[in-house]
C-alpha atoms as a PDB file:
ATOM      1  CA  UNK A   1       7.783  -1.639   3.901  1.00  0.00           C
ATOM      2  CA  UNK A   2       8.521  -5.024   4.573  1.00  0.00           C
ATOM      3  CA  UNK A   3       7.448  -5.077   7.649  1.00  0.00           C
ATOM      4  CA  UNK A   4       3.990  -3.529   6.711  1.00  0.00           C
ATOM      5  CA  UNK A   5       3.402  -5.985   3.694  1.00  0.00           C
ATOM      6  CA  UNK A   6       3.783  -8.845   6.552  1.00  0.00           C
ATOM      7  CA  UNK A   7       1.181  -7.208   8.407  1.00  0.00           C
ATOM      8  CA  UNK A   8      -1.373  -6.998   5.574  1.00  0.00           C
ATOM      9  CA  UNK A   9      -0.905 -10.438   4.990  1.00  0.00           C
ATOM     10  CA  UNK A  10      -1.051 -12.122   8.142  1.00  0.00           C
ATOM     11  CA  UNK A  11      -4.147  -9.861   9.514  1.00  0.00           C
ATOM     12  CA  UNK A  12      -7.063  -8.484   8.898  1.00  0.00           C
ATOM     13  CA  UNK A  13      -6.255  -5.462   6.485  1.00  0.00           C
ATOM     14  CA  UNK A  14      -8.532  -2.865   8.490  1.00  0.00           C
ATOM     15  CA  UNK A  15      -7.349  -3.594  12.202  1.00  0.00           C
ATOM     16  CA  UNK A  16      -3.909  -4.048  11.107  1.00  0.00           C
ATOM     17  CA  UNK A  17      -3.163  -1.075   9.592  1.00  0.00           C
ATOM     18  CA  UNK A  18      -4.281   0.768  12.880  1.00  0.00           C
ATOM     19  CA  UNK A  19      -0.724   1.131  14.581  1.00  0.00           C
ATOM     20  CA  UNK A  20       1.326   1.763  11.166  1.00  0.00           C
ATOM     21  CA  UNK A  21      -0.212   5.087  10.505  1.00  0.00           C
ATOM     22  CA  UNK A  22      -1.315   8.365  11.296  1.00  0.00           C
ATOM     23  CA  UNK A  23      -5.027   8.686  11.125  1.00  0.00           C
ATOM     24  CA  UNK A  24      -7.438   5.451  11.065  1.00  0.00           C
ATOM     25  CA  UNK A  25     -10.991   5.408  12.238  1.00  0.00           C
ATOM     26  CA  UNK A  26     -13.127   2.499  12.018  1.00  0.00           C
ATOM     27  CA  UNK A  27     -16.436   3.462  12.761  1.00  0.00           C
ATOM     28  CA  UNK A  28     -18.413   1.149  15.020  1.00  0.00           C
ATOM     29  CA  UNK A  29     -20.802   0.545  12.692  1.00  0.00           C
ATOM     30  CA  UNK A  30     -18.618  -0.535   9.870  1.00  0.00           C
ATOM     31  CA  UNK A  31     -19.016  -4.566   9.747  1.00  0.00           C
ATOM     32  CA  UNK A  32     -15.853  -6.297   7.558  1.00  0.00           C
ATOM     33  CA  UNK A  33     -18.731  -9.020   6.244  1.00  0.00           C
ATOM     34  CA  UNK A  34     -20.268  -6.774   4.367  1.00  0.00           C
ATOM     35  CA  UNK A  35     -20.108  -7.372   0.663  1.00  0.00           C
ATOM     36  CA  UNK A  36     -21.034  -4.639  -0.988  1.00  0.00           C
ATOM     37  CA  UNK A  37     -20.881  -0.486  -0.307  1.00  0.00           C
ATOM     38  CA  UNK A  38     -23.717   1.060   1.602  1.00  0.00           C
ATOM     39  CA  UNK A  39     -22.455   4.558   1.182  1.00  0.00           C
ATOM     40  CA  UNK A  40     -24.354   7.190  -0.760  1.00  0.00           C
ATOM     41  CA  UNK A  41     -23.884   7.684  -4.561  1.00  0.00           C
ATOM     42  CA  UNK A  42     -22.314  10.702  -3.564  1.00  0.00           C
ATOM     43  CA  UNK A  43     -18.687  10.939  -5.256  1.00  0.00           C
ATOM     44  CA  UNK A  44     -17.512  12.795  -1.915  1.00  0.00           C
ATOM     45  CA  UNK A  45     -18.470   9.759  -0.294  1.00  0.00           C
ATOM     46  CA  UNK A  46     -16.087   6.675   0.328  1.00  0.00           C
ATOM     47  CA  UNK A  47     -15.801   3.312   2.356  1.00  0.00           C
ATOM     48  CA  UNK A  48     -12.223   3.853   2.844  1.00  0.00           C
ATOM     49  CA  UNK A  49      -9.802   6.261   1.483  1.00  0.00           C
ATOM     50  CA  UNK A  50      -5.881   6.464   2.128  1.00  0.00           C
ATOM     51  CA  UNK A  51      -4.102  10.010   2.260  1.00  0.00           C
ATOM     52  CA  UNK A  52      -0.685   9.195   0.403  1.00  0.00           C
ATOM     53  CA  UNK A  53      -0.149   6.888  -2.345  1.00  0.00           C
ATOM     54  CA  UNK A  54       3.259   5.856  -2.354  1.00  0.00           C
ATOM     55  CA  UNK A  55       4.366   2.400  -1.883  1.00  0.00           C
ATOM     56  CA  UNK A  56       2.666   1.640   1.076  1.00  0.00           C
ATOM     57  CA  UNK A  57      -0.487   2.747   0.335  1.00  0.00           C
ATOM     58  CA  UNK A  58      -1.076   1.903  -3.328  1.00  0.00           C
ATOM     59  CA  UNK A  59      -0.017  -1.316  -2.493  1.00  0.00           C
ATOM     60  CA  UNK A  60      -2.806  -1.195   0.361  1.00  0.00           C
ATOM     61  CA  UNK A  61      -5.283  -0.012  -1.865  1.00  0.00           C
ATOM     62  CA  UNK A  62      -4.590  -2.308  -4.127  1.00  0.00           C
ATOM     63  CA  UNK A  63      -4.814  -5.259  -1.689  1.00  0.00           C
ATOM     64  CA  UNK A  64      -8.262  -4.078  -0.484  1.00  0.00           C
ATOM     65  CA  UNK A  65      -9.439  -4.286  -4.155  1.00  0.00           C
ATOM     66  CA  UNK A  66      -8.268  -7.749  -4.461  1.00  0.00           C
ATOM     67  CA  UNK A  67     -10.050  -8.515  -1.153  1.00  0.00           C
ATOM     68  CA  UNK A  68     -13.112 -10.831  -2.004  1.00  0.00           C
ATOM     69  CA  UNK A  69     -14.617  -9.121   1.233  1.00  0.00           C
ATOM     70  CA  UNK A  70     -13.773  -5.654   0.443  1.00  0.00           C
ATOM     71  CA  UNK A  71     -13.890  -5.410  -3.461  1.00  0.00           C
ATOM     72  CA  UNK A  72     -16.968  -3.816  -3.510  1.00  0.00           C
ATOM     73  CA  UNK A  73     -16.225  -1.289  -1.079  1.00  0.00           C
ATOM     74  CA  UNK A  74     -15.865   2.690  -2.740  1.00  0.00           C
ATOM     75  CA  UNK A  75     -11.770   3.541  -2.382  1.00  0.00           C
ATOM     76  CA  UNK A  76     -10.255   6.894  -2.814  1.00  0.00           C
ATOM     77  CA  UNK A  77      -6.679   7.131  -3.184  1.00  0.00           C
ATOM     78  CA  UNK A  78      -4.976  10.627  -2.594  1.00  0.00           C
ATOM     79  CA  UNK A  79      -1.835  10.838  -4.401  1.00  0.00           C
ATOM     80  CA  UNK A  80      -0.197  14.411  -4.259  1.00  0.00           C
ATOM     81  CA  UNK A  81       2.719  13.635  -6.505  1.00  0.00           C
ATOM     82  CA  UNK A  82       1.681  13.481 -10.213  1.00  0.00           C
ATOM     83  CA  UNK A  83       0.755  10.511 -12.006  1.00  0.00           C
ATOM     84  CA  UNK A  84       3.903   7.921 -13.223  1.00  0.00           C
ATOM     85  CA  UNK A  85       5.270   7.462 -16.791  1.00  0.00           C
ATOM     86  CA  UNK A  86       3.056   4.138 -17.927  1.00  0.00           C
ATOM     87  CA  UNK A  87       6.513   2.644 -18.656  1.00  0.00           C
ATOM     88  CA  UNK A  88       9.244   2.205 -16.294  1.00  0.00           C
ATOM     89  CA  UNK A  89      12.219   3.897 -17.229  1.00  0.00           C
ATOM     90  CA  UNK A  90      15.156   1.677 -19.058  1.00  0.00           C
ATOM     91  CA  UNK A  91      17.989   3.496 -16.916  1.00  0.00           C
ATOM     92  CA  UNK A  92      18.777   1.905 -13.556  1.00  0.00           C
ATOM     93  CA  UNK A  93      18.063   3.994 -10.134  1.00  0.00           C
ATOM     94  CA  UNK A  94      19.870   3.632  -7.355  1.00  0.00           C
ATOM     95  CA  UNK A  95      16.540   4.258  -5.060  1.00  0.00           C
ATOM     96  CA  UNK A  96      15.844   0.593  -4.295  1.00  0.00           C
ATOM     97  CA  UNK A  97      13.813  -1.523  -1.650  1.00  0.00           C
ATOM     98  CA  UNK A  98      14.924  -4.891  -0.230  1.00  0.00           C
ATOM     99  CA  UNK A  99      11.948  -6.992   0.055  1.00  0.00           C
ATOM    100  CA  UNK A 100      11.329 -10.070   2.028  1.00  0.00           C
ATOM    101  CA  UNK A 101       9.817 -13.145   1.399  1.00  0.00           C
ATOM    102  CA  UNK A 102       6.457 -11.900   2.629  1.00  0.00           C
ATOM    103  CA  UNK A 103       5.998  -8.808   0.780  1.00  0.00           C
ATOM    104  CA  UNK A 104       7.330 -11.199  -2.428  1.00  0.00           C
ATOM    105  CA  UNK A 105       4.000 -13.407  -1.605  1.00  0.00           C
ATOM    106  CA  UNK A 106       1.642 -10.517  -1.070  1.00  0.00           C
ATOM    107  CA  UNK A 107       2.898  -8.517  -4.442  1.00  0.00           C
ATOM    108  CA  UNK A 108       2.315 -11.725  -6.695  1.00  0.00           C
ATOM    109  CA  UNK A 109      -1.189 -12.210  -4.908  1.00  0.00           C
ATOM    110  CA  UNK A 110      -2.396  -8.865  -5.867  1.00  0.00           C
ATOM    111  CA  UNK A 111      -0.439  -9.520  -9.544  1.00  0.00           C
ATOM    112  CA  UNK A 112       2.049  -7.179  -9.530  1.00  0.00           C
ATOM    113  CA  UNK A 113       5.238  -9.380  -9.088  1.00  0.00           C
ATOM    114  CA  UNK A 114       4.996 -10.471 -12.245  1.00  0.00           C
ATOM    115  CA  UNK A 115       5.633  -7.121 -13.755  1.00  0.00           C
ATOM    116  CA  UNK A 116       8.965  -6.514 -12.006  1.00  0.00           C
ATOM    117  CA  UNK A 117       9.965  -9.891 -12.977  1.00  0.00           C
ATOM    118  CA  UNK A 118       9.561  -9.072 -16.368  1.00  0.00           C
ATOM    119  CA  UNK A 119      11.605  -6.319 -15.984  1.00  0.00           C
ATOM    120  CA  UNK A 120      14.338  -6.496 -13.350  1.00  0.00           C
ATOM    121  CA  UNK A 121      15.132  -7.145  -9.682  1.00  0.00           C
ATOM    122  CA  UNK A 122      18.044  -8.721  -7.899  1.00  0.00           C
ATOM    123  CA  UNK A 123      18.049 -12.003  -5.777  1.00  0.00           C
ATOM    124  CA  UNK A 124      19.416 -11.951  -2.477  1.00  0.00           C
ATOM    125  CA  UNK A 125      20.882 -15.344  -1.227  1.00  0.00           C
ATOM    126  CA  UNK A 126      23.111 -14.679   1.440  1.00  0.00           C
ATOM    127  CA  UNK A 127      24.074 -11.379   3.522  1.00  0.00           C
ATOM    128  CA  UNK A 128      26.940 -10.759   5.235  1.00  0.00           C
ATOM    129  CA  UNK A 129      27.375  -7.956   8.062  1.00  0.00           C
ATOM    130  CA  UNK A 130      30.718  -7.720   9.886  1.00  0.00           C
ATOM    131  CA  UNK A 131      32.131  -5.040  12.658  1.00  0.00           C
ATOM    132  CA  UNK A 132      34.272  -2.313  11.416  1.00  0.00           C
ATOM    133  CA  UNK A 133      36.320  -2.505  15.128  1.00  0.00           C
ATOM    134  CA  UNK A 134      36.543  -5.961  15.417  1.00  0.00           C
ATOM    135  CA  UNK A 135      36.204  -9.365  14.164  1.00  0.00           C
ATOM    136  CA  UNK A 136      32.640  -9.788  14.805  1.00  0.00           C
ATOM    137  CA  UNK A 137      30.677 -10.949  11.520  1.00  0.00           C
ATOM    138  CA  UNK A 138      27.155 -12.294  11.505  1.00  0.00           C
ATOM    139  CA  UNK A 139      25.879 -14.385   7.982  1.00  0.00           C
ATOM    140  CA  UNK A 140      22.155 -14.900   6.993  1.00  0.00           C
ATOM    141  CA  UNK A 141      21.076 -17.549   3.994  1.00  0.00           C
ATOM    142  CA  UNK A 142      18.938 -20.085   3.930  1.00  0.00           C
ATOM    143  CA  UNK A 143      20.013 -23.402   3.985  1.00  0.00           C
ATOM    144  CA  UNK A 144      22.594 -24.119   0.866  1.00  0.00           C
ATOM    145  CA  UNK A 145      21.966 -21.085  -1.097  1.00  0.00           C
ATOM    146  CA  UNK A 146      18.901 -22.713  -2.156  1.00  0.00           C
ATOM    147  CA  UNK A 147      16.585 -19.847  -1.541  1.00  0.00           C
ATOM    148  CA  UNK A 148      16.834 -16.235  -1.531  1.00  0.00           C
ATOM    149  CA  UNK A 149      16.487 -14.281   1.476  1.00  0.00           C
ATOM    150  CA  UNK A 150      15.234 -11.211  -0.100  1.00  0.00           C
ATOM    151  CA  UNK A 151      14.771  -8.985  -3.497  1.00  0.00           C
ATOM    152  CA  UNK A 152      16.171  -5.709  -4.347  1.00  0.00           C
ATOM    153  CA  UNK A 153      13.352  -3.869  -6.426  1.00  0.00           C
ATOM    154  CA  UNK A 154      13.900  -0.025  -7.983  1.00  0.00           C
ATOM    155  CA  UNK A 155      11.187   1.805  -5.985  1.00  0.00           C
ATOM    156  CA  UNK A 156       9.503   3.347  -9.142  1.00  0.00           C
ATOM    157  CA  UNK A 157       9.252  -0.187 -10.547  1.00  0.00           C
ATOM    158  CA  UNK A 158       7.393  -1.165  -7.323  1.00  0.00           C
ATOM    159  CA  UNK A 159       5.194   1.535  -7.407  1.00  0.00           C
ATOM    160  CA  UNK A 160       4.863   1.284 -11.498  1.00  0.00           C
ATOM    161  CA  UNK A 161       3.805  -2.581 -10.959  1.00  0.00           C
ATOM    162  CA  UNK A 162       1.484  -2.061  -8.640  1.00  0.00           C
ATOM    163  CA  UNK A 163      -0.350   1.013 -10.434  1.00  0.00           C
ATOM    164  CA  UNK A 164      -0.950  -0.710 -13.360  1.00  0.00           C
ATOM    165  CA  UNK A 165      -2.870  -3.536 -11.418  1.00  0.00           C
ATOM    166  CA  UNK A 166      -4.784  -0.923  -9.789  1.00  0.00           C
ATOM    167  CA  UNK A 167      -5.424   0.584 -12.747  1.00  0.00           C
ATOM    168  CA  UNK A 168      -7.611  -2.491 -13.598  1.00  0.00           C
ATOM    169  CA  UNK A 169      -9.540  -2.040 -10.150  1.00  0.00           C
ATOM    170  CA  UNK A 170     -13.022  -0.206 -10.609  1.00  0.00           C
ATOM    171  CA  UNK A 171     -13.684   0.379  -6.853  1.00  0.00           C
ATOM    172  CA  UNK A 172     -10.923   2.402  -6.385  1.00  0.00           C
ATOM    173  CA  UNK A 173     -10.617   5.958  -7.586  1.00  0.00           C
ATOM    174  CA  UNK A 174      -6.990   7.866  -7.915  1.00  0.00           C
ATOM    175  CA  UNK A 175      -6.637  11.447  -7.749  1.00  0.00           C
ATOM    176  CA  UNK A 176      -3.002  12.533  -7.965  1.00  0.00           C
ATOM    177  CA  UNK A 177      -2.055  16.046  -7.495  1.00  0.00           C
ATOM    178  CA  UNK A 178      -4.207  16.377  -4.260  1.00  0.00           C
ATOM    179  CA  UNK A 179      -2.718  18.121  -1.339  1.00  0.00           C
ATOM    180  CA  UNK A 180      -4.691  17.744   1.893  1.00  0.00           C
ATOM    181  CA  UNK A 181      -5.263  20.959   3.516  1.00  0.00           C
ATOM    182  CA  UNK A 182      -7.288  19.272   7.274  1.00  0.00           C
ATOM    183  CA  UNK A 183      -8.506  16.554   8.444  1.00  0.00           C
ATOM    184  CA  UNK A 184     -11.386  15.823  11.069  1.00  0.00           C
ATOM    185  CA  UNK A 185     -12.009  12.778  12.830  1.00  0.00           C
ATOM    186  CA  UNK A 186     -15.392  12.285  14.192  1.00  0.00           C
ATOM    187  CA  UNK A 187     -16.103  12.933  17.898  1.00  0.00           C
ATOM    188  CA  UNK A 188     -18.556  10.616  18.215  1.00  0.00           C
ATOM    189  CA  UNK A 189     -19.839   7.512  16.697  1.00  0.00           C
ATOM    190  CA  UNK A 190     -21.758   6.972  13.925  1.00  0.00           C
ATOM    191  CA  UNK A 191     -19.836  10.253  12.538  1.00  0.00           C
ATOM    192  CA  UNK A 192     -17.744  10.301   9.442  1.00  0.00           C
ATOM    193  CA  UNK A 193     -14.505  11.474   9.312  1.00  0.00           C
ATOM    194  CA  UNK A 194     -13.079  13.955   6.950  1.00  0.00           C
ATOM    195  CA  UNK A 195     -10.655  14.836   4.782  1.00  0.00           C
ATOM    196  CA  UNK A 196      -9.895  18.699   2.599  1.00  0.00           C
ATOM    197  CA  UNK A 197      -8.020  18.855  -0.195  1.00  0.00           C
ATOM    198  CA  UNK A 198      -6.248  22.611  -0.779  1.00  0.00           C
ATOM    199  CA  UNK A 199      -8.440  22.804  -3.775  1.00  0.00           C
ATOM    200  CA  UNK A 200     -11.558  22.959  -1.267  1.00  0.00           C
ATOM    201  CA  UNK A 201     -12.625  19.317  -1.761  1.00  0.00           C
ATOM    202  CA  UNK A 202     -14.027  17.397   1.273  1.00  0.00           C
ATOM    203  CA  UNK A 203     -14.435  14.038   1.039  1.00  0.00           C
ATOM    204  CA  UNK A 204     -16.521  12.003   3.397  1.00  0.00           C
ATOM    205  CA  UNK A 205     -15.218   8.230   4.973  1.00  0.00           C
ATOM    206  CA  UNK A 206     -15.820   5.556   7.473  1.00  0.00           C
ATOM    207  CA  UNK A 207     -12.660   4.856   7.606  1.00  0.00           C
ATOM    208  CA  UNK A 208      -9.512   7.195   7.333  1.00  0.00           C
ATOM    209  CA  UNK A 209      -5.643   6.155   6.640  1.00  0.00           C
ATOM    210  CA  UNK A 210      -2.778   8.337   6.535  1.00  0.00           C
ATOM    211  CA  UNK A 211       0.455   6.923   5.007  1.00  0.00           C
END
């Protein structure tokens, strides 16, 4: 994940995202400078939508909302789990995700650090990785102690946090429960591709991700 985060960051969300996941089609057609939607009022029409919202692609979503290019673009989010408890749970889990200092950056520019602060998260300041045949050890900290090197973060925390600023997005739209049943890329350009939910629900996009 924190690998992915970095990407997002660094780049341009939309070409960036092309070699981390299954299905992405950017239509020719689709220009980045635009402001503002140009899709039909249809509600089985999108800009963008993203098959899977776990941590990766919430957090994607999310990003795109907070994107002063791409706020105004439609979003669907395809969740097939069920929707999260709107408050974390008070017992520990021991399904955690060790974050860098890039992902740190990204999740308090899109607001949602400041949730798992106010909860709970461990500091990494130094790591230490030895051999189990030999004497070979290798160390990484920053200079001194004086900053950490990464975060450990409960994943439903993560995911928690960055719900509930998405939850304040109105260009995106969350369905959870939805299993995808197909999906058709366009053959040629100026096509949409698509996306069927086991329910019978096709929805229309220029652009396709699969987490």
């Amino acid at each position: 994940m924190a690998t992915f985060m970095k990407a997002v960051l660094h780049s341009n969300v939309l070409t960036s995202i092309s070699t981390r996941h299954k299905y992405v089609f950017l239509n020719a057609s689709t220009h980045i400078a635009r402001h503002c939607s140009t899709m039909s009022q249809n509600h089985e029409n999108y800009d963008i939508i993203i098959s899977g919202g776990g941590m990766v692609g919430t957090t994607l979503a999310c990003a795109i909302a907070n994107n002063r290019k791409l706020e105004c673009k439609k979003v669907l989010l395809l969740e097939s789990g069920k929707k999260l408890e709107d408050k974390p749970q008070k017992q520990y889990s021991n399904r955690v995700v060790a974050l860098n200092q890039q992902t740190y950056i990204l999740l308090s520019s899109i607001g949602a650090w400041q949730h798992i602060e106010a909860a709970r998260y461990c500091a990494v300041q130094k790591m230490q990785v030895w051999d189990a045949c030999s004497d070979a050890m290798i160390v990484f900290n920053k200079d001194s102690l004086t900053e950490e090197i990464a975060y450990i973060v409960e994943n439903d925390l993560l995911l928690h946090s960055v719900n509930k600023q998405l939850a304040e997005k109105e260009n995106v739209n969350v369905i959870y429960n939805s299993k995808v049943e197909s999906i058709k890329l366009p053959k040629q350009l100026g096509e949409n591709a698509e996306i069927q939910l086991q329910n019978g629900t096709i929805y229309k996009t220029k652009l396709l991700v699969s987490d």
